[in-house]
C-alpha atoms as a PDB file:
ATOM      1  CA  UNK A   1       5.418 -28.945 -15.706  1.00  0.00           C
ATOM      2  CA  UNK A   2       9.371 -28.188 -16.001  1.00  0.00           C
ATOM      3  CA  UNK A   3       8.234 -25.506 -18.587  1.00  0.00           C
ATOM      4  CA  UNK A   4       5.750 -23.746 -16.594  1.00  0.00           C
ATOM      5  CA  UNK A   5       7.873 -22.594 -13.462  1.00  0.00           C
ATOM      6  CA  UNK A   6      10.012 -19.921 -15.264  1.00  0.00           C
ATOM      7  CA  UNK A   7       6.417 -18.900 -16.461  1.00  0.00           C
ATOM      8  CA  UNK A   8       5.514 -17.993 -12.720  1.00  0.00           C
ATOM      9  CA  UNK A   9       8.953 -16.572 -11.485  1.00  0.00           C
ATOM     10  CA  UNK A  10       8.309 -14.284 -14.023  1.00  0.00           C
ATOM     11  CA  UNK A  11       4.834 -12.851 -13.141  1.00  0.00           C
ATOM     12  CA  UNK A  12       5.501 -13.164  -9.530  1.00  0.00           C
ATOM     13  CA  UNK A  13       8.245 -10.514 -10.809  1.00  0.00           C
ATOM     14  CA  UNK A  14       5.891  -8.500 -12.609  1.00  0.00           C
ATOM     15  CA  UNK A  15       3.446  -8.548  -9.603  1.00  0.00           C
ATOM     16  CA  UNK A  16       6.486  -7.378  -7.072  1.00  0.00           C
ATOM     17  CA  UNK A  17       7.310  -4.454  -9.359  1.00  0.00           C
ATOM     18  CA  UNK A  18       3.779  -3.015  -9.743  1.00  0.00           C
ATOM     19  CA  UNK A  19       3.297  -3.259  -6.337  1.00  0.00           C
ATOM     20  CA  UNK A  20       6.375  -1.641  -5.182  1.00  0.00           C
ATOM     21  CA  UNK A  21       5.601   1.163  -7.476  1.00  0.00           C
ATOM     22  CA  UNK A  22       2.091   1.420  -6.230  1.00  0.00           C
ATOM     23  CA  UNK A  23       3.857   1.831  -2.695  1.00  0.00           C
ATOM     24  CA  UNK A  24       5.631   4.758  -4.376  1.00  0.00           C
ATOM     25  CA  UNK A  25       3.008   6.067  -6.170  1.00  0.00           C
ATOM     26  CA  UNK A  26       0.384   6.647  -3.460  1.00  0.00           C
ATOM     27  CA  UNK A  27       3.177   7.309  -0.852  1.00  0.00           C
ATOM     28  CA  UNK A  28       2.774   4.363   0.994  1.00  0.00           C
ATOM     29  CA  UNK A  29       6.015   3.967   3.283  1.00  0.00           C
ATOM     30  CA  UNK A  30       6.157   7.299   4.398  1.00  0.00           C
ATOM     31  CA  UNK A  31       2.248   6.914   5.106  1.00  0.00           C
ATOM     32  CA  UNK A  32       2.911   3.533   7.177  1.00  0.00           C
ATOM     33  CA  UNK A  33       5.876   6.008   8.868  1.00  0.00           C
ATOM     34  CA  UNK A  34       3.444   8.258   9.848  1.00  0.00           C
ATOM     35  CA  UNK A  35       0.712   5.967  11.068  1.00  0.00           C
ATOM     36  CA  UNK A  36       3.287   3.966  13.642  1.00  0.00           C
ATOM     37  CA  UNK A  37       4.402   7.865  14.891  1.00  0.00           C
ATOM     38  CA  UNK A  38       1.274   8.710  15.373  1.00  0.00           C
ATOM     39  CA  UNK A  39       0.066   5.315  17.105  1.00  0.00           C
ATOM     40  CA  UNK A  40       3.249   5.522  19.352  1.00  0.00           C
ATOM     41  CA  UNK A  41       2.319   8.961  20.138  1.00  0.00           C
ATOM     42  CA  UNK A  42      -1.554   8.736  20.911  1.00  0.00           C
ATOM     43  CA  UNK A  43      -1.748   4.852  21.082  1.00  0.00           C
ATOM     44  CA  UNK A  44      -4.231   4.646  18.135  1.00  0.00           C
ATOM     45  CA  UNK A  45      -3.816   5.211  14.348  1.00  0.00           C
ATOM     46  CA  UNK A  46      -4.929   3.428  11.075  1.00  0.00           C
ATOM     47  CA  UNK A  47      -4.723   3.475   7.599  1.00  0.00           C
ATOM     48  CA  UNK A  48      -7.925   4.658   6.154  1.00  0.00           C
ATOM     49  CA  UNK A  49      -8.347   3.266   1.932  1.00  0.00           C
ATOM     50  CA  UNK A  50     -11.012   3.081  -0.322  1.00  0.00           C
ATOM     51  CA  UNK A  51     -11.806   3.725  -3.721  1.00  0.00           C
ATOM     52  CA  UNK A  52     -12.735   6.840  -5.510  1.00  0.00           C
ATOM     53  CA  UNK A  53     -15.051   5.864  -8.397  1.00  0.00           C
ATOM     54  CA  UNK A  54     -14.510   9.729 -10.178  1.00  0.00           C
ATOM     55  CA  UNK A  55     -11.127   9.321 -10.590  1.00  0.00           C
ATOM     56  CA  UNK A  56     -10.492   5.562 -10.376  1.00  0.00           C
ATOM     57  CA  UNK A  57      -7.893   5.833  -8.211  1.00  0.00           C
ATOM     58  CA  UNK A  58      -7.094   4.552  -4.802  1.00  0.00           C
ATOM     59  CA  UNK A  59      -7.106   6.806  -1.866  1.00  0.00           C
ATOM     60  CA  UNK A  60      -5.810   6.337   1.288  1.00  0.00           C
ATOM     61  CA  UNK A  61      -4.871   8.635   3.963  1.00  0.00           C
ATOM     62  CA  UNK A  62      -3.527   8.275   7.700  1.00  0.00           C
ATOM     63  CA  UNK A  63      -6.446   8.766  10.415  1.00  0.00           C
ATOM     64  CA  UNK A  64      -5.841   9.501  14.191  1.00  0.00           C
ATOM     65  CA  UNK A  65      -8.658   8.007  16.854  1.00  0.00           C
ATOM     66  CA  UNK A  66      -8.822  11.785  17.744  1.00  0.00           C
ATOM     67  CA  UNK A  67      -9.426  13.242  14.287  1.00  0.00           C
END
């Protein structure tokens, strides 16, 4: 069992990176930014994601209740 543990530090690593450069790939923190403006401002926001199948790619976008 000793042998396996550096085994998961190091995907655990690999896991953090791609997910921190999916954050920066589809804009992520400056999304989150704008949804917590916009939810301070009109009291309601979200984070609207799903897939697109065309382009297999993830897309998310800020929504407003009033939108």
């Amino acid at each position: 069992m000793g042998c396996e543990k550096p085994i998961y530090k190091s995907r655990y690593a690999q896991i953090i990176d791609w997910i921190t450069e999916e954050f920066k790939n589809y804009g992520i923190t400056q999304k989150l930014t704008l949804m917590a403006i916009l939810a301070a401002k009109n009291s309601v926001s979200y984070l609207k994601v799903w897939p697109d199948s065309v382009n297999e790619k993830i897309k998310c976008v800020v929504r407003d209740a009033f939108e």
